[in-house]
PDB file of N, CA and C in Angstrom:
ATOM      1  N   UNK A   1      92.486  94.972  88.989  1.00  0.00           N
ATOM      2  CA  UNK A   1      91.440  94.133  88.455  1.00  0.00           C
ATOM      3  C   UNK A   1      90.138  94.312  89.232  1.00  0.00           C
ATOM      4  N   UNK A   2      90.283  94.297  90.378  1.00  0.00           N
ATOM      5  CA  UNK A   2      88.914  94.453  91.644  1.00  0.00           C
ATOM      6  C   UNK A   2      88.735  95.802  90.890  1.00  0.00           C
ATOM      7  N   UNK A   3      89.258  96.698  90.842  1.00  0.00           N
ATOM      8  CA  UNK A   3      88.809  98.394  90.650  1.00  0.00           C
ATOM      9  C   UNK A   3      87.509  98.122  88.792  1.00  0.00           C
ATOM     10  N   UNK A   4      88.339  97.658  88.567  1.00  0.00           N
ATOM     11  CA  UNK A   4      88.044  97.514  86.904  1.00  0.00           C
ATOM     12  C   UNK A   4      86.745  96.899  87.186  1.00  0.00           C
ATOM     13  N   UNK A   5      86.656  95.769  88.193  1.00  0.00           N
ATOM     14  CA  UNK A   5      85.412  94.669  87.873  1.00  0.00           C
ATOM     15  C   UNK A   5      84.279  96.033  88.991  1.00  0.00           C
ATOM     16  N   UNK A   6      84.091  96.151  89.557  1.00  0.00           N
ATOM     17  CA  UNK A   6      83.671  97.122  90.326  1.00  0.00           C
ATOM     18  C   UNK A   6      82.744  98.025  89.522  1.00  0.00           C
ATOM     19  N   UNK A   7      83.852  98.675  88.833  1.00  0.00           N
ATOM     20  CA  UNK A   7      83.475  99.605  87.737  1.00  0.00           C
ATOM     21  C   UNK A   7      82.588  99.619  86.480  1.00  0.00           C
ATOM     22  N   UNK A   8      82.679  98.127  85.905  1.00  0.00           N
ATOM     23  CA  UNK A   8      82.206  97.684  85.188  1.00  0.00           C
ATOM     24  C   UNK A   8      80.674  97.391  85.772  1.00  0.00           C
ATOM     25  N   UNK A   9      80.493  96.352  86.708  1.00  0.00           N
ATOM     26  CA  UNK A   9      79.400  96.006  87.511  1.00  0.00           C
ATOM     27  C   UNK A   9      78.499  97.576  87.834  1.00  0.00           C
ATOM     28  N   UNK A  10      79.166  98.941  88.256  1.00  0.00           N
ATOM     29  CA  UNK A  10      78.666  99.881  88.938  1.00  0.00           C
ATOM     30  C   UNK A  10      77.722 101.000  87.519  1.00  0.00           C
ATOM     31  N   UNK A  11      78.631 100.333  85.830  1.00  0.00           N
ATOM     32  CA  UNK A  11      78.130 100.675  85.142  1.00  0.00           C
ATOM     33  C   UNK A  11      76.883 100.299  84.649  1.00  0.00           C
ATOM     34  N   UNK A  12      77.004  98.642  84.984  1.00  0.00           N
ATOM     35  CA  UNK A  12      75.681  98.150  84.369  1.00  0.00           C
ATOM     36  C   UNK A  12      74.752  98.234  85.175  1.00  0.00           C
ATOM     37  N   UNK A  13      74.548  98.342  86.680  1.00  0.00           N
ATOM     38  CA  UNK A  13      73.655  98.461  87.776  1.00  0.00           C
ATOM     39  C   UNK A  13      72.880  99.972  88.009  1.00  0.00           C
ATOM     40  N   UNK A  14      73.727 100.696  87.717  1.00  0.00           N
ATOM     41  CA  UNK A  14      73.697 102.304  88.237  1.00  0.00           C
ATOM     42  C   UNK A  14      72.259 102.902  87.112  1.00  0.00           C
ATOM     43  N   UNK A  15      72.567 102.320  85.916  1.00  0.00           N
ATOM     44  CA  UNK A  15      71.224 102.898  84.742  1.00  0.00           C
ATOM     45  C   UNK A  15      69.826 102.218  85.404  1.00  0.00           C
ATOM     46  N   UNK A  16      69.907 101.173  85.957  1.00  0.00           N
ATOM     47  CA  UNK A  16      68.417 100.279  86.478  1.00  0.00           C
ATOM     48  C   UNK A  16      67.476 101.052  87.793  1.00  0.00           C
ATOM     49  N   UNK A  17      66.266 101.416  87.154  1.00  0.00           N
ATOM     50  CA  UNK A  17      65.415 102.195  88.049  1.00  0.00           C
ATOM     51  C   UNK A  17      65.535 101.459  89.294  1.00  0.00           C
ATOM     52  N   UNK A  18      65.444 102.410  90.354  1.00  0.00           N
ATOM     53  CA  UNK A  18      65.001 101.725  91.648  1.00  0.00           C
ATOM     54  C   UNK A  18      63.840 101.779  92.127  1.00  0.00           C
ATOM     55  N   UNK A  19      63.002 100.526  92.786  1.00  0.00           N
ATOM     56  CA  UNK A  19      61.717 100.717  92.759  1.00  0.00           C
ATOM     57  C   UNK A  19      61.201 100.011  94.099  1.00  0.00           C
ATOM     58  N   UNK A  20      60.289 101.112  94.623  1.00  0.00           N
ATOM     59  CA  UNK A  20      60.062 100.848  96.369  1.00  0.00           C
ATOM     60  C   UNK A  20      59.728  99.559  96.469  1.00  0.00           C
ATOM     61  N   UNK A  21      60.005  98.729  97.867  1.00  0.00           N
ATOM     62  CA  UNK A  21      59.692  97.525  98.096  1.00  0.00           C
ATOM     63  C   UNK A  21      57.961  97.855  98.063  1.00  0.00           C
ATOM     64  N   UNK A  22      57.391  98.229  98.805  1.00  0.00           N
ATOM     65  CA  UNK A  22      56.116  98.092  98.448  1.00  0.00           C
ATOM     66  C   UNK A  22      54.975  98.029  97.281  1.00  0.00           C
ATOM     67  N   UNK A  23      56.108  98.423  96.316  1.00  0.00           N
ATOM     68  CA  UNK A  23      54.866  98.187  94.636  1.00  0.00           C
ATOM     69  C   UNK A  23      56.172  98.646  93.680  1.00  0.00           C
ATOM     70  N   UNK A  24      55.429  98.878  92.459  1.00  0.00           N
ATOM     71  CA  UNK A  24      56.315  99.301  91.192  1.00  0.00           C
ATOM     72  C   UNK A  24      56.303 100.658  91.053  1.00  0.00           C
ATOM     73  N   UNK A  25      56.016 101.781  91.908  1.00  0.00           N
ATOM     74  CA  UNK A  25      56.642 102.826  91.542  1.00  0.00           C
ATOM     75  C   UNK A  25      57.869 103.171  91.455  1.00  0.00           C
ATOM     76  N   UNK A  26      58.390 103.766  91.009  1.00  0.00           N
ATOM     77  CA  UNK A  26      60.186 104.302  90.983  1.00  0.00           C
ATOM     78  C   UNK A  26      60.820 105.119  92.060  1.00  0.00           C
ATOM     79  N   UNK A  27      61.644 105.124  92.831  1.00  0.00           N
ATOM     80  CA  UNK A  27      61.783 105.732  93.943  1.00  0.00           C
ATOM     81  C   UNK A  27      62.297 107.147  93.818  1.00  0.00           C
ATOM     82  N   UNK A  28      61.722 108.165  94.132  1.00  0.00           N
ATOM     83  CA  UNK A  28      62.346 109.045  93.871  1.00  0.00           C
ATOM     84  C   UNK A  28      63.831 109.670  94.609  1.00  0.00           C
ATOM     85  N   UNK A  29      63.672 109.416  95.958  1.00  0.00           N
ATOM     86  CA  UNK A  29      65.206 109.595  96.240  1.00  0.00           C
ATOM     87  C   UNK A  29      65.965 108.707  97.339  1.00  0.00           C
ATOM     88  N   UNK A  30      67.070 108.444  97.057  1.00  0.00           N
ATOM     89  CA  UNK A  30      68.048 107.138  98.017  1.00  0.00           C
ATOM     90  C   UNK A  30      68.952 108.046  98.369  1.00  0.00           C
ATOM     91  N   UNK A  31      69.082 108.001 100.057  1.00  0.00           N
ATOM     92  CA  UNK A  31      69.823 108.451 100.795  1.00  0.00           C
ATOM     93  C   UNK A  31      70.508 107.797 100.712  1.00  0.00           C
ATOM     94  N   UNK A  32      71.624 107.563 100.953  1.00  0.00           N
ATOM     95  CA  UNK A  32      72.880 107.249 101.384  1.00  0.00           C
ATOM     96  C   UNK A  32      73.343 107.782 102.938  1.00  0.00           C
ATOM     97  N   UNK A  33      73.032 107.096 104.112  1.00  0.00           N
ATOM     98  CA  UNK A  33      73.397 107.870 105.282  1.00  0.00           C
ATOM     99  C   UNK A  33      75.247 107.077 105.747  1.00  0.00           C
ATOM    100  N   UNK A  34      75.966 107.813 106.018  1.00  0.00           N
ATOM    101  CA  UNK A  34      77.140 107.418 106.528  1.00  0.00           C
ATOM    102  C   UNK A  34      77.755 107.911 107.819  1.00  0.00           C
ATOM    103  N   UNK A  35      77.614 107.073 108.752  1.00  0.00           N
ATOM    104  CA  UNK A  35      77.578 107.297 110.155  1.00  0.00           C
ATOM    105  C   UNK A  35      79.031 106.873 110.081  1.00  0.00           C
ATOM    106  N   UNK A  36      79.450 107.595 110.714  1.00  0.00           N
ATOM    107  CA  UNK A  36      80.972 107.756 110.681  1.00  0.00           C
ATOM    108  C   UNK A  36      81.382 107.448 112.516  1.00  0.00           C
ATOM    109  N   UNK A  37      81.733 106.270 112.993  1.00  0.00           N
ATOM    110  CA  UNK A  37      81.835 105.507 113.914  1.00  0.00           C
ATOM    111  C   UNK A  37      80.395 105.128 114.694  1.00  0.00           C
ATOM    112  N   UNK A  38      79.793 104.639 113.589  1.00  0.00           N
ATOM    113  CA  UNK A  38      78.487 104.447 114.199  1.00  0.00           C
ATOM    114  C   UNK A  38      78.060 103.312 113.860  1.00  0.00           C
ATOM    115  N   UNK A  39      78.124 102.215 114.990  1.00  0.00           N
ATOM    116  CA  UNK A  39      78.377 100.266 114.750  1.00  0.00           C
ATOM    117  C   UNK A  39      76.370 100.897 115.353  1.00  0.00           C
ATOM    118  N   UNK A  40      76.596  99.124 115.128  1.00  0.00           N
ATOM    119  CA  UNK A  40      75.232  98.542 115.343  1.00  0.00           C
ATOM    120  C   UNK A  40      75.312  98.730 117.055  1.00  0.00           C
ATOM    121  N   UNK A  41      76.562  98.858 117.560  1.00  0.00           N
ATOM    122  CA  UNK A  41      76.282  99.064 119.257  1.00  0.00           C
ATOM    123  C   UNK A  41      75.631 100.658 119.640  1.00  0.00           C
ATOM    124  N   UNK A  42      75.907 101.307 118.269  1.00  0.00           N
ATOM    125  CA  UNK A  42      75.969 102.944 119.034  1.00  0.00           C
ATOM    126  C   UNK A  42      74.031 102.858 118.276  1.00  0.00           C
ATOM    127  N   UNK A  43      74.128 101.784 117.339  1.00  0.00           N
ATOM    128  CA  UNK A  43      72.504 102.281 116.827  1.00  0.00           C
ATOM    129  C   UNK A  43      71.275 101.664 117.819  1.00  0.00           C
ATOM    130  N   UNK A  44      71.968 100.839 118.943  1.00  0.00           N
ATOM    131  CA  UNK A  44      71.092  99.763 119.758  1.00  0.00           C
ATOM    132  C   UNK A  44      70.813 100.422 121.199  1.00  0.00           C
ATOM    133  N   UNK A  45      71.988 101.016 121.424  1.00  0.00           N
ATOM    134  CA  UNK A  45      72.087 101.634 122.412  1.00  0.00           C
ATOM    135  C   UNK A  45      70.979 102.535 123.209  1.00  0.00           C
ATOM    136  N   UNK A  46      71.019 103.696 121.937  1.00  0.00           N
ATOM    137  CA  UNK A  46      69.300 104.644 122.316  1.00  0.00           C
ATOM    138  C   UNK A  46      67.912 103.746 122.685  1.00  0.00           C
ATOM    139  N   UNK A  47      67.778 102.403 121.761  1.00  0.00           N
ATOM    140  CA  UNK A  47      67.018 101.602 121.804  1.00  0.00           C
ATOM    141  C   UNK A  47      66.725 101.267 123.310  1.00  0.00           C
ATOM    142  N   UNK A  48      67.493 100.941 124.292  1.00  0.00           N
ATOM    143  CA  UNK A  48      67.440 100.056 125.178  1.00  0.00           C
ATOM    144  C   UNK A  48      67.545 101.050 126.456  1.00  0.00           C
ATOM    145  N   UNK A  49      68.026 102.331 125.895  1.00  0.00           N
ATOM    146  CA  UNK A  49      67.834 103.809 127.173  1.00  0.00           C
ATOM    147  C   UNK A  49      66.278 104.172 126.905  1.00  0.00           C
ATOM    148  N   UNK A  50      65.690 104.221 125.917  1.00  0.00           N
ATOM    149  CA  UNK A  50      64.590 104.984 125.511  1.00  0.00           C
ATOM    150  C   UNK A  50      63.254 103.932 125.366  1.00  0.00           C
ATOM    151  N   UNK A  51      63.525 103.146 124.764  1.00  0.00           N
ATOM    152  CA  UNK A  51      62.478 101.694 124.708  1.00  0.00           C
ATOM    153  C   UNK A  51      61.874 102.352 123.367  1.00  0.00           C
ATOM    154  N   UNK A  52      62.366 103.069 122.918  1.00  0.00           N
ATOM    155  CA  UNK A  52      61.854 102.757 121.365  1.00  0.00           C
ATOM    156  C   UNK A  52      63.395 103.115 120.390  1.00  0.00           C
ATOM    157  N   UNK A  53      62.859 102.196 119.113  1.00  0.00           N
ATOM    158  CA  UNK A  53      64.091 102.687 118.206  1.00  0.00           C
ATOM    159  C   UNK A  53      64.345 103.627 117.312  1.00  0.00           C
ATOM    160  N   UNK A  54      65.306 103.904 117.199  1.00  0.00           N
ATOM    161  CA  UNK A  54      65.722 105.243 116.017  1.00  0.00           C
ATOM    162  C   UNK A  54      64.658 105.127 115.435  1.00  0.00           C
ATOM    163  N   UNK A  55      64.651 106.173 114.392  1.00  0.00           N
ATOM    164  CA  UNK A  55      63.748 106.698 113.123  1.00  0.00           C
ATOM    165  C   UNK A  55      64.316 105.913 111.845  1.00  0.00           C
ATOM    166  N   UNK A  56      65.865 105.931 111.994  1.00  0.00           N
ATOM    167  CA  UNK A  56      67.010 105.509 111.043  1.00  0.00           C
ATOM    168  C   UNK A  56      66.369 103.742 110.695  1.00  0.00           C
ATOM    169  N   UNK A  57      66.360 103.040 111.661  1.00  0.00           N
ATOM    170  CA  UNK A  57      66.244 101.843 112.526  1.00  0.00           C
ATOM    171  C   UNK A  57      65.008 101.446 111.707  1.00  0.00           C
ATOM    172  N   UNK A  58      64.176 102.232 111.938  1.00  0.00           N
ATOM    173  CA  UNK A  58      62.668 102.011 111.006  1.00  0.00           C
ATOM    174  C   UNK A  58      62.321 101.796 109.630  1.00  0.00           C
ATOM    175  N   UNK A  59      63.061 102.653 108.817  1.00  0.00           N
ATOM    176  CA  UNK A  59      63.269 102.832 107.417  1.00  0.00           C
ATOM    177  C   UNK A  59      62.837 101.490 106.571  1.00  0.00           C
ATOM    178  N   UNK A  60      61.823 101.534 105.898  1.00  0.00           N
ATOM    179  CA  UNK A  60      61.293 100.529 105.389  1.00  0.00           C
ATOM    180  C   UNK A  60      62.490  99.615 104.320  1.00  0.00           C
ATOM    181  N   UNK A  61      63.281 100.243 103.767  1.00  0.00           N
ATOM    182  CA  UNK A  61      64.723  99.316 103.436  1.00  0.00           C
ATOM    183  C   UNK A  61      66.086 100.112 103.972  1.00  0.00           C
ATOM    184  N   UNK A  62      67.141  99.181 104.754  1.00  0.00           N
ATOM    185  CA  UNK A  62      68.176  99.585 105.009  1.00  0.00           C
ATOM    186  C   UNK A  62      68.570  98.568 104.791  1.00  0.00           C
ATOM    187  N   UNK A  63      69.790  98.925 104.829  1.00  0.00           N
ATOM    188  CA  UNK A  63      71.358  97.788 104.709  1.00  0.00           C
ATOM    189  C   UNK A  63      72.562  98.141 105.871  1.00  0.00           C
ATOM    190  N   UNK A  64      73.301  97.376 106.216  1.00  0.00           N
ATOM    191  CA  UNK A  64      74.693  97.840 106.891  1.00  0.00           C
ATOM    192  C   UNK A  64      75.757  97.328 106.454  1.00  0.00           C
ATOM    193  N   UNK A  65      76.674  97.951 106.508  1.00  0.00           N
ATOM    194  CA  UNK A  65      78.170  97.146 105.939  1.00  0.00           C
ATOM    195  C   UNK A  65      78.994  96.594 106.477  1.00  0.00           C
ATOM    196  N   UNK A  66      79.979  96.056 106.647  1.00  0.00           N
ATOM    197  CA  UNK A  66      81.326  95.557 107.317  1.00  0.00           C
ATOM    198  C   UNK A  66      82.445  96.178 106.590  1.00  0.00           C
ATOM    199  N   UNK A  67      83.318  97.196 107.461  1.00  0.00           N
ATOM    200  CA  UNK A  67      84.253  97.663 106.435  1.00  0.00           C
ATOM    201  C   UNK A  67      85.367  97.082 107.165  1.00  0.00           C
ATOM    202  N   UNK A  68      86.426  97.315 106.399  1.00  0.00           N
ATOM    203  CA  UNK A  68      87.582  97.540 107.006  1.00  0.00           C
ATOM    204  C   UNK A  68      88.611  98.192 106.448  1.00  0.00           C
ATOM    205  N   UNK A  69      89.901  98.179 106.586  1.00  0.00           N
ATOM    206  CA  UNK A  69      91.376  99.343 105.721  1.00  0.00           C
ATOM    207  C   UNK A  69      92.044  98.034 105.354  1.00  0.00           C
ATOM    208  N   UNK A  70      92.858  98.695 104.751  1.00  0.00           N
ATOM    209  CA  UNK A  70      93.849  97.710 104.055  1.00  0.00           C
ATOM    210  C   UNK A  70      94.785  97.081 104.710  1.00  0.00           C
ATOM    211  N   UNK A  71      94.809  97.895 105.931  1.00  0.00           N
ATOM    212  CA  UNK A  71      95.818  97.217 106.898  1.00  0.00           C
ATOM    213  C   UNK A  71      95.269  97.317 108.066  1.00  0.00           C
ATOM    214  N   UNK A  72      94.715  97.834 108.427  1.00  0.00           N
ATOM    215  CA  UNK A  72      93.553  97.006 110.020  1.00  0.00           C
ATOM    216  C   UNK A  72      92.478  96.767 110.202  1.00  0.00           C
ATOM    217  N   UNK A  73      92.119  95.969 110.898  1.00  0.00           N
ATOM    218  CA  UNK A  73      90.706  95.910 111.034  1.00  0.00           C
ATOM    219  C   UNK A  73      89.246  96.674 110.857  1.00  0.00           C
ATOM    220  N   UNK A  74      89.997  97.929 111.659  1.00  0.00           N
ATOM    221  CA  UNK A  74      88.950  99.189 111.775  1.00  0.00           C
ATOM    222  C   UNK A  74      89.300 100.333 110.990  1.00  0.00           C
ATOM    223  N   UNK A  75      88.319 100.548 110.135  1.00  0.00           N
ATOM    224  CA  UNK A  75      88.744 102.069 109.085  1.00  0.00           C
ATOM    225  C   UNK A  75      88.364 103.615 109.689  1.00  0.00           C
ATOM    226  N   UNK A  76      89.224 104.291 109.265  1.00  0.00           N
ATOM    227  CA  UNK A  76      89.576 105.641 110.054  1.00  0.00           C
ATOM    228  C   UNK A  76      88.552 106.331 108.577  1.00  0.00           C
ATOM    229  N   UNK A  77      88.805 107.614 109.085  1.00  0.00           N
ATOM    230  CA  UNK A  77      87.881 108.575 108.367  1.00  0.00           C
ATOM    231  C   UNK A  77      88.656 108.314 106.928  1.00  0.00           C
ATOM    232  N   UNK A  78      89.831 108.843 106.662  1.00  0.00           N
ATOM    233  CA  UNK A  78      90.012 109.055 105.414  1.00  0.00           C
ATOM    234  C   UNK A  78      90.316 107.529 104.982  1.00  0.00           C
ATOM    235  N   UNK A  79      90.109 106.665 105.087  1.00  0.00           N
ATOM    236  CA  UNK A  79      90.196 105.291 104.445  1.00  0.00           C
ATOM    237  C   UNK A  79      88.514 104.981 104.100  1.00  0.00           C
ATOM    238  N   UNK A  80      88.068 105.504 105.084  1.00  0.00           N
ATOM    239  CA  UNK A  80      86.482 105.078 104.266  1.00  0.00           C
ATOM    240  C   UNK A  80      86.083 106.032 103.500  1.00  0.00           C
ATOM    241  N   UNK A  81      86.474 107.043 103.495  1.00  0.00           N
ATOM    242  CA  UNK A  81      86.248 107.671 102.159  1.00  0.00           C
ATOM    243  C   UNK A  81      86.899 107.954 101.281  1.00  0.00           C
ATOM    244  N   UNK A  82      88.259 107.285 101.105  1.00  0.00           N
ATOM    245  CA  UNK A  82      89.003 106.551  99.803  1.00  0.00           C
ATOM    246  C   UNK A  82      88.109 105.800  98.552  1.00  0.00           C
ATOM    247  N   UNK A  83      87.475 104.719 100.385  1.00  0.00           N
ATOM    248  CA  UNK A  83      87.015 103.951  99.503  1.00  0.00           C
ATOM    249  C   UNK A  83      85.216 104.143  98.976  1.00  0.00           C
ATOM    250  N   UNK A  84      84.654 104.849  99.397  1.00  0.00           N
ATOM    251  CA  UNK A  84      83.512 105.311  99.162  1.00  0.00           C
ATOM    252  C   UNK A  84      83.921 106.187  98.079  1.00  0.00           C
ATOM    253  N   UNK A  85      84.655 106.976  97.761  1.00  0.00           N
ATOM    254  CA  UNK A  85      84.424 108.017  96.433  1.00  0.00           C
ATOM    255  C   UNK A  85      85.348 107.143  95.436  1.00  0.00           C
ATOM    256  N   UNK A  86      86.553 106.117  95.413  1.00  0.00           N
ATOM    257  CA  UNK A  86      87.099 105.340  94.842  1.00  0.00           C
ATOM    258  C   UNK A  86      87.030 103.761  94.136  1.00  0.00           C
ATOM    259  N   UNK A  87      86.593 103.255  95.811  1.00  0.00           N
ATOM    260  CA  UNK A  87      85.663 101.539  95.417  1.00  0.00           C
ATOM    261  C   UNK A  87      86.900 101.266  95.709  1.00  0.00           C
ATOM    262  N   UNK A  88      87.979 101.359  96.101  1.00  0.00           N
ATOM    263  CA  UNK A  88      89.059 100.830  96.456  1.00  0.00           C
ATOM    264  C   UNK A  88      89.731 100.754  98.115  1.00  0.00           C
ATOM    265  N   UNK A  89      90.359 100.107  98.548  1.00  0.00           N
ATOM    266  CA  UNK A  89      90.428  99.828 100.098  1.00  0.00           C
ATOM    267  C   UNK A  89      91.947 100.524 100.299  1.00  0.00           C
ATOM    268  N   UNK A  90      92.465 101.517 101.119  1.00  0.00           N
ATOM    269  CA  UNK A  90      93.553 102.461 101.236  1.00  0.00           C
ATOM    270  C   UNK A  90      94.253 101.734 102.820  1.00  0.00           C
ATOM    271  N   UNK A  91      95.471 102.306 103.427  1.00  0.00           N
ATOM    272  CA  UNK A  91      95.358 102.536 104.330  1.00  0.00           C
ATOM    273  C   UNK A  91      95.224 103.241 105.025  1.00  0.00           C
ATOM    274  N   UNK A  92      95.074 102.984 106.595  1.00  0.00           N
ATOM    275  CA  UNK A  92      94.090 104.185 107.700  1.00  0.00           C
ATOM    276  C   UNK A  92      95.270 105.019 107.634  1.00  0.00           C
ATOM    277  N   UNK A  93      94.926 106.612 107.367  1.00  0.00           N
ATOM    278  CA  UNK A  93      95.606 107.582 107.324  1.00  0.00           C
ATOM    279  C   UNK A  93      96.110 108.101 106.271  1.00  0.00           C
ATOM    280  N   UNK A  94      95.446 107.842 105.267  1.00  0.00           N
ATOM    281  CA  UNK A  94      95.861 107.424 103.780  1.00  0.00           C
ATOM    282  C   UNK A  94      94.959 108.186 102.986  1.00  0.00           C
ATOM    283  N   UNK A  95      94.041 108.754 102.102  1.00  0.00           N
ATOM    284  CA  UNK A  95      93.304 109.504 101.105  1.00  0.00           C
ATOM    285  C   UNK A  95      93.809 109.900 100.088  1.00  0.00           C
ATOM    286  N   UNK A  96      93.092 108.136  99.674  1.00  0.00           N
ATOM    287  CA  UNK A  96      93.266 108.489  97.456  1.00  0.00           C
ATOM    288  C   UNK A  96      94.240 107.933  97.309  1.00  0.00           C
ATOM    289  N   UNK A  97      94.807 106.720  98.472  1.00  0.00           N
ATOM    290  CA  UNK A  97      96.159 106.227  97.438  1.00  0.00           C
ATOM    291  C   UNK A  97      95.648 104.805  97.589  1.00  0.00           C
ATOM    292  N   UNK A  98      95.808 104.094  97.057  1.00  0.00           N
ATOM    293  CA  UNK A  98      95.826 102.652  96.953  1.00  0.00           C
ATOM    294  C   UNK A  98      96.641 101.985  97.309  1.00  0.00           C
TER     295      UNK A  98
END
């Protein structure tokens, strides 16, 4: 049911232009960056050796996530990208099964 509602939601959202926070133009391209064991400690870190912050850090819109696996807390490589190419939550050690 989660997969289905997901899917449905990802259909009706996905056609809607995206358009820069600063005015109504249309954006031409959205990265998607996926830092693969990379918490808010490893992004703060450079910050506080260097006294200035990432480039990443700057980006006039970002977001961060909270993930986790189906069975622990912390998601391993192939569980987050179960669920990134799937929309579904696996367990750690797991790719593509539900």
């Amino acid at each position: 049911m989660k997969k289905l509602l997901f899917w449905l939601l990802f259909l009706v959202v996905s056609p809607l232009p995206v358009f820069a926070q600063a005015g109504d133009l249309p954006v031409k391209y959205v990265f998607l960056l996926i830092g693969d064991g990379l918490g808010n400690a490893q992004r703060r870190l450079p910050e506080l050796a260097t006294g200035e912050s990432l480039l990443m850090n700057r980006l006039p819109v970002n977001a961060a996530t909270q993930t986790e696996a189906a069975n622990h807390a912390i998601t391993d490589s192939a569980a987050a990208g179960t669920a990134l190419a799937a929309g579904i939550k696996t367990n750690n050690g797991a790719v593509g099964l539900d």
